[in-house]
C-alpha atoms as a PDB file:
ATOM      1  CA  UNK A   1       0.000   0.000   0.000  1.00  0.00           C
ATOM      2  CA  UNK A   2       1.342   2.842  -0.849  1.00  0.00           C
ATOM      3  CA  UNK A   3       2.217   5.787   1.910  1.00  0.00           C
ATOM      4  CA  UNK A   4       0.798   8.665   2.412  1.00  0.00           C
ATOM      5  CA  UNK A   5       3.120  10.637   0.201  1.00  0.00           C
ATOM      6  CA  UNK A   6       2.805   8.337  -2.848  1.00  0.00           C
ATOM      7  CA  UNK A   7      -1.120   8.491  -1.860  1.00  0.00           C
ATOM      8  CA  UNK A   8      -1.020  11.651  -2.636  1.00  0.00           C
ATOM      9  CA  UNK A   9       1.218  12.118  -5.232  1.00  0.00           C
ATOM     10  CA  UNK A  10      -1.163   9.420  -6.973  1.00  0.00           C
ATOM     11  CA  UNK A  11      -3.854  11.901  -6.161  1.00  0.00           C
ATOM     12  CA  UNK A  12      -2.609  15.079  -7.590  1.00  0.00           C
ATOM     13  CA  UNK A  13      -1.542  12.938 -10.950  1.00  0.00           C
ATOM     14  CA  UNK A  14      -4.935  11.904 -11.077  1.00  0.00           C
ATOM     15  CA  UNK A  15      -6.873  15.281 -10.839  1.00  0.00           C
ATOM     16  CA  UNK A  16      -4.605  15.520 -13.920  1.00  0.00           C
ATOM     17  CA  UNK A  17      -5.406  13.041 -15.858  1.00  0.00           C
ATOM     18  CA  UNK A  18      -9.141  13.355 -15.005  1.00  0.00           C
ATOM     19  CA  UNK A  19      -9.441  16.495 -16.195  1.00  0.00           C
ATOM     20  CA  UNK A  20      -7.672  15.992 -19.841  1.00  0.00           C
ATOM     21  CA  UNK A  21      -9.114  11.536 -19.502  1.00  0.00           C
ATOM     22  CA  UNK A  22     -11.870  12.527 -22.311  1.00  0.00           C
ATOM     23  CA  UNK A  23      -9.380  13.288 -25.238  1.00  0.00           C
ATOM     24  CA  UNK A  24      -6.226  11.671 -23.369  1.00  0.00           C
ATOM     25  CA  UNK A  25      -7.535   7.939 -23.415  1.00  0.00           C
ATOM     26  CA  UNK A  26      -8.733   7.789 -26.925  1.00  0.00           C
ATOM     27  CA  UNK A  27      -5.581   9.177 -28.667  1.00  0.00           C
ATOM     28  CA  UNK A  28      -3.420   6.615 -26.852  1.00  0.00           C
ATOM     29  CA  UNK A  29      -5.985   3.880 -27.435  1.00  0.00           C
ATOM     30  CA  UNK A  30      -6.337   5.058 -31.362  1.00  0.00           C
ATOM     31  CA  UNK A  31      -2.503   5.597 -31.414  1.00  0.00           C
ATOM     32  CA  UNK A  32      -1.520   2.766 -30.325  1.00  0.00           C
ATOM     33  CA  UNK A  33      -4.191   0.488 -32.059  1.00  0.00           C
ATOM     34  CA  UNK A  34      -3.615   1.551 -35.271  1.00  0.00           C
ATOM     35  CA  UNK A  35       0.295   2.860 -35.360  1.00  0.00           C
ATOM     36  CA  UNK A  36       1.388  -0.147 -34.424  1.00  0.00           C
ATOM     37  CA  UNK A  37       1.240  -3.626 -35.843  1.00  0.00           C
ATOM     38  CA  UNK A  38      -1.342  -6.399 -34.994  1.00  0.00           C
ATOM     39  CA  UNK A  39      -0.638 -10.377 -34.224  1.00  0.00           C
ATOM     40  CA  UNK A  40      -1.935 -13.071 -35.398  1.00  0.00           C
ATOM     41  CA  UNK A  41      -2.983 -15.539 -32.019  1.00  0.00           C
ATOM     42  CA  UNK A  42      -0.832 -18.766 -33.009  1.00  0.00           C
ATOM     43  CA  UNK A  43       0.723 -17.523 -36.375  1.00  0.00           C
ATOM     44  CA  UNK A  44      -2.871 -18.865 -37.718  1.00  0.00           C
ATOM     45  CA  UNK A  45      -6.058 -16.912 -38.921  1.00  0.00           C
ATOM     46  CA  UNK A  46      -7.791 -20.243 -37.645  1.00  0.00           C
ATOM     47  CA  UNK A  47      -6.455 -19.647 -34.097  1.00  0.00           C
ATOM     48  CA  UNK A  48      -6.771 -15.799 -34.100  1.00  0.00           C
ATOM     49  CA  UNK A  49     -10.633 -15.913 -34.942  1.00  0.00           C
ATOM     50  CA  UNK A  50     -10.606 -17.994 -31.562  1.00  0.00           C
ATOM     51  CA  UNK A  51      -8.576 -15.631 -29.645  1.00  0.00           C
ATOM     52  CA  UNK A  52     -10.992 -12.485 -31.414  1.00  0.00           C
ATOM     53  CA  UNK A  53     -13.841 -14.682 -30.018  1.00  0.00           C
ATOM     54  CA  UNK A  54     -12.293 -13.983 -26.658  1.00  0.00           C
ATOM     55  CA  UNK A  55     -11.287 -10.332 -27.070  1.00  0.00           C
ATOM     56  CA  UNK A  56     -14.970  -9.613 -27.507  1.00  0.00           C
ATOM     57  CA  UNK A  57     -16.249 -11.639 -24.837  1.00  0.00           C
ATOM     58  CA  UNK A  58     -14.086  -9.765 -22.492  1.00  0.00           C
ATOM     59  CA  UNK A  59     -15.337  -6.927 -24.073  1.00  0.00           C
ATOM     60  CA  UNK A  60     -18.766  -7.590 -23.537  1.00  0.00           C
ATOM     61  CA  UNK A  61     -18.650  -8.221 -19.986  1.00  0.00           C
ATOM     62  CA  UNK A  62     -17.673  -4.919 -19.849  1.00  0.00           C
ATOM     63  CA  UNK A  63     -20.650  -3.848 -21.329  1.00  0.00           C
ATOM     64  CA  UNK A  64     -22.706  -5.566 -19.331  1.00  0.00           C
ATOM     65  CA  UNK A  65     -21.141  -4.306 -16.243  1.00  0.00           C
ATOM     66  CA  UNK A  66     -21.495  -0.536 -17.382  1.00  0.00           C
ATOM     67  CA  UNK A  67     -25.029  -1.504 -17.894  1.00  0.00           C
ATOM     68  CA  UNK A  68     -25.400  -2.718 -14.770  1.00  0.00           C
ATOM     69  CA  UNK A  69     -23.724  -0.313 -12.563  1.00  0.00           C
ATOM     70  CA  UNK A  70     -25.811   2.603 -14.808  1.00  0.00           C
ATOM     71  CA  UNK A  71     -29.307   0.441 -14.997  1.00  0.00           C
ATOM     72  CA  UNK A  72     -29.406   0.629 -11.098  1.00  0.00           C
ATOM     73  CA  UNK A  73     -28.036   3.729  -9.087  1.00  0.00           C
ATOM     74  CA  UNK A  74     -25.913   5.453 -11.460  1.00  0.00           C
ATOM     75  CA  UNK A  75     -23.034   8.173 -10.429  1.00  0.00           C
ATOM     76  CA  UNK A  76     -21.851  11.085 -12.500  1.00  0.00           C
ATOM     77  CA  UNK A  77     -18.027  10.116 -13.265  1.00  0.00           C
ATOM     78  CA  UNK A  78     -17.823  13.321 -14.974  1.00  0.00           C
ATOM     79  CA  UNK A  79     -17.219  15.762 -11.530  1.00  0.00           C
ATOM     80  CA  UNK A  80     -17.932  19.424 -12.132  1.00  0.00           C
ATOM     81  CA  UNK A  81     -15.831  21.632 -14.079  1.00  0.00           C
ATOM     82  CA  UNK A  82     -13.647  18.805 -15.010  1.00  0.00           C
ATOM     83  CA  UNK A  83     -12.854  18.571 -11.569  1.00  0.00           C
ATOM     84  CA  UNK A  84     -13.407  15.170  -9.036  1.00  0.00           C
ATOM     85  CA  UNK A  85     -16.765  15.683  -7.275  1.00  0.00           C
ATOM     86  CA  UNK A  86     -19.666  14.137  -5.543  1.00  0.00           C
ATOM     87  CA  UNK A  87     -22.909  15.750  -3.811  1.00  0.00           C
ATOM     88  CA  UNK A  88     -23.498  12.507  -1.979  1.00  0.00           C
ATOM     89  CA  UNK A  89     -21.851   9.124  -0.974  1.00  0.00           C
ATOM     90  CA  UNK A  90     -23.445   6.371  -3.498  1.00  0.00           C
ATOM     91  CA  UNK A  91     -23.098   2.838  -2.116  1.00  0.00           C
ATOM     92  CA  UNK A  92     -26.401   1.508  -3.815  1.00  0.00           C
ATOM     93  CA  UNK A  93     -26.530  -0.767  -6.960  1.00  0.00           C
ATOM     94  CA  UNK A  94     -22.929  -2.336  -8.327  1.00  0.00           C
ATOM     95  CA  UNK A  95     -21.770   0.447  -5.777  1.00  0.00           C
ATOM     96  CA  UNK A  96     -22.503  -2.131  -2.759  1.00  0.00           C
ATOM     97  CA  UNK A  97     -20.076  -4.523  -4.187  1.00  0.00           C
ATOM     98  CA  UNK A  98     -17.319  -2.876  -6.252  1.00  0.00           C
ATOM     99  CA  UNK A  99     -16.230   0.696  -4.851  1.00  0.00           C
ATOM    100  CA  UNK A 100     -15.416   1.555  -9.043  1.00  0.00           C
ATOM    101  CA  UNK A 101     -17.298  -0.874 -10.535  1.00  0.00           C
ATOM    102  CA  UNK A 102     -17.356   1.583 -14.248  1.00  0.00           C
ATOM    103  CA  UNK A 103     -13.818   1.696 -14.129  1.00  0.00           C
ATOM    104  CA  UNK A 104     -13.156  -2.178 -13.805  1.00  0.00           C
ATOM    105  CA  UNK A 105     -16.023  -2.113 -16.247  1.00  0.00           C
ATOM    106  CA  UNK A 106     -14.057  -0.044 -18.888  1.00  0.00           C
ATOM    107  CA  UNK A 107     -10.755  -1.828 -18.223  1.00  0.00           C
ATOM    108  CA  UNK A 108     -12.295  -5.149 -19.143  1.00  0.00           C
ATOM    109  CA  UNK A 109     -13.296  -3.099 -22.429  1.00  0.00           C
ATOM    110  CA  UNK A 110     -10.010  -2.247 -23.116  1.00  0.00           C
ATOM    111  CA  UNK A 111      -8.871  -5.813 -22.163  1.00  0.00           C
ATOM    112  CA  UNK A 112     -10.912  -7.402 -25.034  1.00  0.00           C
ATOM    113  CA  UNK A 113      -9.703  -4.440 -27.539  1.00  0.00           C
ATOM    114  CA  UNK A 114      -6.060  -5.614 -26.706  1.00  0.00           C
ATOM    115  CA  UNK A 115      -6.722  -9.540 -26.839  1.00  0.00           C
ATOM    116  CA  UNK A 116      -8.098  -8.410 -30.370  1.00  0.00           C
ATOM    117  CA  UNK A 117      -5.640  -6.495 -31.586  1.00  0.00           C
ATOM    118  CA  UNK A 118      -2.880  -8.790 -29.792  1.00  0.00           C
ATOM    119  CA  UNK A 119       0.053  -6.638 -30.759  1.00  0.00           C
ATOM    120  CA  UNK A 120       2.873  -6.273 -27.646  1.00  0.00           C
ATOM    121  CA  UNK A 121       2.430  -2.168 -27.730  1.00  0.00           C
ATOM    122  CA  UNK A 122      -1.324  -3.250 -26.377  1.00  0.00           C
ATOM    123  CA  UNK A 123      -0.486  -5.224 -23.823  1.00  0.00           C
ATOM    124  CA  UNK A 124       2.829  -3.341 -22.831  1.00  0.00           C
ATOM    125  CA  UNK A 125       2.029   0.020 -23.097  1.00  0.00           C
ATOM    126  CA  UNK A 126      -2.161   0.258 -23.819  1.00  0.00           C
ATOM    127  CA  UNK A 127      -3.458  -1.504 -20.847  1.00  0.00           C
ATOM    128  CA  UNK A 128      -0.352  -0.571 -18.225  1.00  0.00           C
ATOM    129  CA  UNK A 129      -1.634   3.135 -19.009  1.00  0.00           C
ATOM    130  CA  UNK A 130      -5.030   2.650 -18.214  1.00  0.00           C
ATOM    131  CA  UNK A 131      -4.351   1.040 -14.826  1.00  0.00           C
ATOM    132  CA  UNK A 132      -1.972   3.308 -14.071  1.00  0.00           C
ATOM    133  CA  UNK A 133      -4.396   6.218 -14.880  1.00  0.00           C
ATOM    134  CA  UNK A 134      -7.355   4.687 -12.982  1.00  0.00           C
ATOM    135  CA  UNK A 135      -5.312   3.782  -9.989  1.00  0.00           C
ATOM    136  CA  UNK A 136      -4.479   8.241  -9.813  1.00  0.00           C
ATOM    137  CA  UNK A 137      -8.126   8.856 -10.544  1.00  0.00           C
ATOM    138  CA  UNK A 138      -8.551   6.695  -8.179  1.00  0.00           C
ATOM    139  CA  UNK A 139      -6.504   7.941  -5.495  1.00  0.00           C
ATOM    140  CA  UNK A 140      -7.666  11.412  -6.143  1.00  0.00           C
ATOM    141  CA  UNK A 141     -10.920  10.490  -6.165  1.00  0.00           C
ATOM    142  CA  UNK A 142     -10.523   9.268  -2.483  1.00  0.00           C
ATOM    143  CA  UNK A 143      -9.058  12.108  -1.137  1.00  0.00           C
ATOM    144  CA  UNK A 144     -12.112  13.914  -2.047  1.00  0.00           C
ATOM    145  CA  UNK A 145     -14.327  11.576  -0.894  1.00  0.00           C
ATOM    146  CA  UNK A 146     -12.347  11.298   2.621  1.00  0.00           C
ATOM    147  CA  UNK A 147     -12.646  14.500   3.212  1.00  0.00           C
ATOM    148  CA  UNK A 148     -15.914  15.395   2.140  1.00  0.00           C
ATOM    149  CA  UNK A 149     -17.513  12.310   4.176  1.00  0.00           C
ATOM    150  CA  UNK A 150     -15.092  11.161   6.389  1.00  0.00           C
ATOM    151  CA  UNK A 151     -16.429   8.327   8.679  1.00  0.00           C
ATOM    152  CA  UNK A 152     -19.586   7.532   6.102  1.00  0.00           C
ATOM    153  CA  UNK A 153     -16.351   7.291   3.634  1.00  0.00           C
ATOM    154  CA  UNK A 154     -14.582   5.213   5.821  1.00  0.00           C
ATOM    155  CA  UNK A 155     -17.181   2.785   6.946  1.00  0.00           C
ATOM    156  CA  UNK A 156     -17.619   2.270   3.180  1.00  0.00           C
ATOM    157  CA  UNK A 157     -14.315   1.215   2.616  1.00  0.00           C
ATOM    158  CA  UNK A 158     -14.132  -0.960   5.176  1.00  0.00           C
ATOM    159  CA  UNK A 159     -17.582  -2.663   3.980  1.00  0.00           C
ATOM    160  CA  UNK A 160     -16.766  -2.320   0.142  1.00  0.00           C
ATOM    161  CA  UNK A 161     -13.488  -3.872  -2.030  1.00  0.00           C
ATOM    162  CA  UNK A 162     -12.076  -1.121  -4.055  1.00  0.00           C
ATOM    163  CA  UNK A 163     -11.350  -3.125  -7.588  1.00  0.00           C
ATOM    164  CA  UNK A 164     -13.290  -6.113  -8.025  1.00  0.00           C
ATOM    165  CA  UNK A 165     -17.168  -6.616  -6.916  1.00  0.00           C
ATOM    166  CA  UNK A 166     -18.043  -8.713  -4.150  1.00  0.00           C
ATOM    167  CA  UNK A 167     -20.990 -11.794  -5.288  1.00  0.00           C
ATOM    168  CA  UNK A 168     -22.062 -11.700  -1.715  1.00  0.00           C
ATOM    169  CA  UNK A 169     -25.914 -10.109  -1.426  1.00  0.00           C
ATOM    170  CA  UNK A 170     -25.888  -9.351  -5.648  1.00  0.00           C
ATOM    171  CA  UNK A 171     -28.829 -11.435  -6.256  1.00  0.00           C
ATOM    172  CA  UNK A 172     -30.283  -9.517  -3.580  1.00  0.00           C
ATOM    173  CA  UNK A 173     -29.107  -6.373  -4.804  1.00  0.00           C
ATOM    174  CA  UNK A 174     -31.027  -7.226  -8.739  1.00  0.00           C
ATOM    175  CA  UNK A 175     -33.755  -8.763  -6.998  1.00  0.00           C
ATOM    176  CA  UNK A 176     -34.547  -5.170  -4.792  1.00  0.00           C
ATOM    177  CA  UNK A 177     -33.766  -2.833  -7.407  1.00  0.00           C
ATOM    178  CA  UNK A 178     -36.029  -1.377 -10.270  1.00  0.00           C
ATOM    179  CA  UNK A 179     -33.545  -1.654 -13.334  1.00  0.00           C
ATOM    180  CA  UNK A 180     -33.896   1.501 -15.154  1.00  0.00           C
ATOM    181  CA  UNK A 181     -33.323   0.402 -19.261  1.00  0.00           C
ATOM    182  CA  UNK A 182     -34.540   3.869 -20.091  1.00  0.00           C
ATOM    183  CA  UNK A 183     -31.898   4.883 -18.188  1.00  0.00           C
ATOM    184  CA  UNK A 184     -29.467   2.776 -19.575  1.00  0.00           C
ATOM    185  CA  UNK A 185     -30.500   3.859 -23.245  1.00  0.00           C
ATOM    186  CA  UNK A 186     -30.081   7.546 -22.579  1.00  0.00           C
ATOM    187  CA  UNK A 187     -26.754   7.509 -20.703  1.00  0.00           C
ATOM    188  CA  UNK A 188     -24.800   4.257 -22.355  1.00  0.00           C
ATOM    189  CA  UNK A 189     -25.769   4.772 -25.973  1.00  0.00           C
ATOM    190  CA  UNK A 190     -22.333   6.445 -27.127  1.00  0.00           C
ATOM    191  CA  UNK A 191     -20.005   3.225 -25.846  1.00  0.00           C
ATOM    192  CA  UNK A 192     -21.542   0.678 -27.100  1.00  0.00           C
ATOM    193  CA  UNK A 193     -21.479   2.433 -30.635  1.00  0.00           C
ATOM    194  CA  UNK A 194     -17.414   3.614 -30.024  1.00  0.00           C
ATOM    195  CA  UNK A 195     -15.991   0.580 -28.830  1.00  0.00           C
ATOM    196  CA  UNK A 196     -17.667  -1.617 -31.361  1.00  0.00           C
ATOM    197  CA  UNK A 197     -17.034   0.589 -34.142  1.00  0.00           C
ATOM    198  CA  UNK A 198     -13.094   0.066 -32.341  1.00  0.00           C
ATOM    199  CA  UNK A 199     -13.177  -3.544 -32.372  1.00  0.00           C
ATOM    200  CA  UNK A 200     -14.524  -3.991 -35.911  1.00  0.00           C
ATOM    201  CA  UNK A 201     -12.128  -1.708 -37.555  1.00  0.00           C
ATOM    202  CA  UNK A 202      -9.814  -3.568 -35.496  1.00  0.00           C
ATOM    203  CA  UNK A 203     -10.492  -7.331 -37.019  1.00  0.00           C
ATOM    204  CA  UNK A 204     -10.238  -5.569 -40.695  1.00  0.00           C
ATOM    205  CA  UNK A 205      -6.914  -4.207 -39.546  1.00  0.00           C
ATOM    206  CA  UNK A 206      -5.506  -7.228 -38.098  1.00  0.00           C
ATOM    207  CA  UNK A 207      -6.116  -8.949 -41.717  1.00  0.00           C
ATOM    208  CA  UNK A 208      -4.518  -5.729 -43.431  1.00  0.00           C
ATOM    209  CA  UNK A 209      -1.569  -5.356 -41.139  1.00  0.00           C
ATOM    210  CA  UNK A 210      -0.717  -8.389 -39.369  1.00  0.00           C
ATOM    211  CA  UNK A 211       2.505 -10.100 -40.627  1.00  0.00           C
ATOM    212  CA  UNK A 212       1.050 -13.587 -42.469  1.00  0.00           C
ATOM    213  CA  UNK A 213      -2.067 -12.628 -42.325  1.00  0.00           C
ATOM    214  CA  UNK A 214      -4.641 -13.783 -45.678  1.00  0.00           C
ATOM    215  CA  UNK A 215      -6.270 -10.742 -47.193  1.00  0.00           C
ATOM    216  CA  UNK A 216     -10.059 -10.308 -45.680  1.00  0.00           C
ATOM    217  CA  UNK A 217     -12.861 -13.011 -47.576  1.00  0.00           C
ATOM    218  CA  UNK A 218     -15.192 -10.495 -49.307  1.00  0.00           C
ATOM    219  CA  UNK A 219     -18.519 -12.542 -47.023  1.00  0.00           C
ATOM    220  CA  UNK A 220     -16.460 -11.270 -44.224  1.00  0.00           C
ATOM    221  CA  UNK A 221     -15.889  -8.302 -44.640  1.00  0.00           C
ATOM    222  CA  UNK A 222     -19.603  -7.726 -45.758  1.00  0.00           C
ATOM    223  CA  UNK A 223     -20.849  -9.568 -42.436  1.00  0.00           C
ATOM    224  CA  UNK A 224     -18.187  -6.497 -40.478  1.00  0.00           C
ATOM    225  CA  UNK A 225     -19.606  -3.882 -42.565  1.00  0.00           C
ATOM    226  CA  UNK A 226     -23.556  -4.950 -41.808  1.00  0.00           C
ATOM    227  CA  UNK A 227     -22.967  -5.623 -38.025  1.00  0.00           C
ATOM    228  CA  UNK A 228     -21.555  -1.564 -38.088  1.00  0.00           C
ATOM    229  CA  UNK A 229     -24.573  -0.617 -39.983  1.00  0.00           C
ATOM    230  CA  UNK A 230     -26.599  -2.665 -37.818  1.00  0.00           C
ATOM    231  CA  UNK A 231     -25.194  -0.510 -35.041  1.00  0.00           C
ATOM    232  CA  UNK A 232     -24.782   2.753 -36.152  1.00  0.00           C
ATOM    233  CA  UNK A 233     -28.747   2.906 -37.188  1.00  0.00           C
ATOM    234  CA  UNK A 234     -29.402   2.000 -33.461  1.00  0.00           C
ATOM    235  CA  UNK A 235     -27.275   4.789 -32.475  1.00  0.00           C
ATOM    236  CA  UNK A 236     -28.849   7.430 -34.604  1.00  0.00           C
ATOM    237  CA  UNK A 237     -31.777   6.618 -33.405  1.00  0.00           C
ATOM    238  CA  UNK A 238     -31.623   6.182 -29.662  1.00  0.00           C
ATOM    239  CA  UNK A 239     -29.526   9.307 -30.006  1.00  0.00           C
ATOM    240  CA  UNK A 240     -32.711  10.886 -31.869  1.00  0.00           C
ATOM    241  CA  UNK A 241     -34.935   9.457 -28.838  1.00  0.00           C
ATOM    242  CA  UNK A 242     -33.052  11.127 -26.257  1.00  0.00           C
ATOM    243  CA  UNK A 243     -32.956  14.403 -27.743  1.00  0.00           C
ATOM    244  CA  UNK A 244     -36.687  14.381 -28.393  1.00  0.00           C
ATOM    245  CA  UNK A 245     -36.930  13.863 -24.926  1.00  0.00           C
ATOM    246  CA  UNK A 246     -38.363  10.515 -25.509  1.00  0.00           C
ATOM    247  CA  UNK A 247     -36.230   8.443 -22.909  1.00  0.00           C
ATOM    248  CA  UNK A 248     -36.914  10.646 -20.236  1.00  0.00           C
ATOM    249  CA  UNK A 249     -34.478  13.196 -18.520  1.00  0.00           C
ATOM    250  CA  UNK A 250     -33.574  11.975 -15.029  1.00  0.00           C
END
């Protein structure tokens, strides 16, 4: 555990980084992805479709969790003025078992983008970031919360793990809780859409950029292209929805 100096070193790095995180992680994500090479899993297309299989799984369980965590009693990652902030303690929903469950979420998205892409800059440089920079949000994010709540802060620590969720009471917790969907559909829409987009580009690339790799089959690259359609039509129109007003404003 770090002491308190590197606590707050950690902290003051990640008021940083939270301030500048919204066009910081997707040029190092977009830099990385596509200026450097992709693998093929096993020297073999075969094998690699396998390993893609994986990527996306991880991927999805991502999604799922971001779903979750938003579905039942969301909190506003985005402070105010780009700076870490909270007008109450939330330890509802995913927040009764995971102290950051959205970050762990977003990690695991990340996790399957690398296993995708499978390139060493991914795995040496893309992912060690993005822990790094979570574990100074992180930190800063405690301070705040330490000294805006103190011992309701503390006794939620003590109660709560900090990275990965606690099973114990979750079927209680989705049993309880009204999942909100429309909720879900109004806040989530945008990730879904950017990360997919991501990890379909991504299996072109591999084909066009991966040492040994067999140029893309024309059926598969036709099945990419209609799964983005597919998904950009939902966009544009739960984005449409929520600007009507449709899915509700709270």
């Amino acid at each position: 555990m770090p002491s308190s100096e590197g606590r707050a070193l950690l902290a003051r790095a990640g008021n940083v980084i939270f301030r500048v995180r919204d066009a910081l992680f997707p040029a190092v994500l977009l830099t990385v992805g596509f200026g450097t090479f992709p693998r093929l899993a096993g020297g073999s297309i075969v094998t690699d479709h396998v390993v893609d299989a994986i990527g996306i799984l991880v991927a999805l369980s991502g999604q799922v969790l971001r779903m979750m965590v938003i579905g039942l009693v969301y909190i506003t990652r985005g402070g105010q003025n780009r700076q870490v902030w909270a007008n109450t303690l939330v330890d509802a929903g995913m927040f009764a078992h995971s102290r950051n469950p959205l970050y762990v979420a977003n990690l695991l998205l990340f996790l399957g983008l690398a296993i995708v892409h499978n390139g060493w800059a991914m795995y040496v440089i893309v992912l060690p970031f993005f822990l790094f920079a979570y574990v100074c949000i992180i930190a800063a994010e405690e301070q705040y919360l330490r000294g805006r709540f103190a011992a309701a802060y503390a006794d939620y620590c003590s109660r709560v793990p900090r990275w990965l969720p606690s099973l114990r009471g979750l079927s209680g917790t989705l049993r309880t809780m009204r999942f909100d969907w429309l909720k879900v559909l109004r806040k989530e829409y945008g990730t879904p859409f950017a990360w997919t987009t991501g990890m379909l580009i991504l299996l072109v690339w591999e084909h066009a950029a991966a040492p040994g790799a067999p140029p893309i089959r024309r059926a598969e690259l036709a099945s990419i292209v209609g799964i983005w359609i597919v998904i950009a039509v939902a966009y544009v129109i739960v984005r449409h929805l929520k600007l009507s007003g449709r899915l509700g404003t709270t």
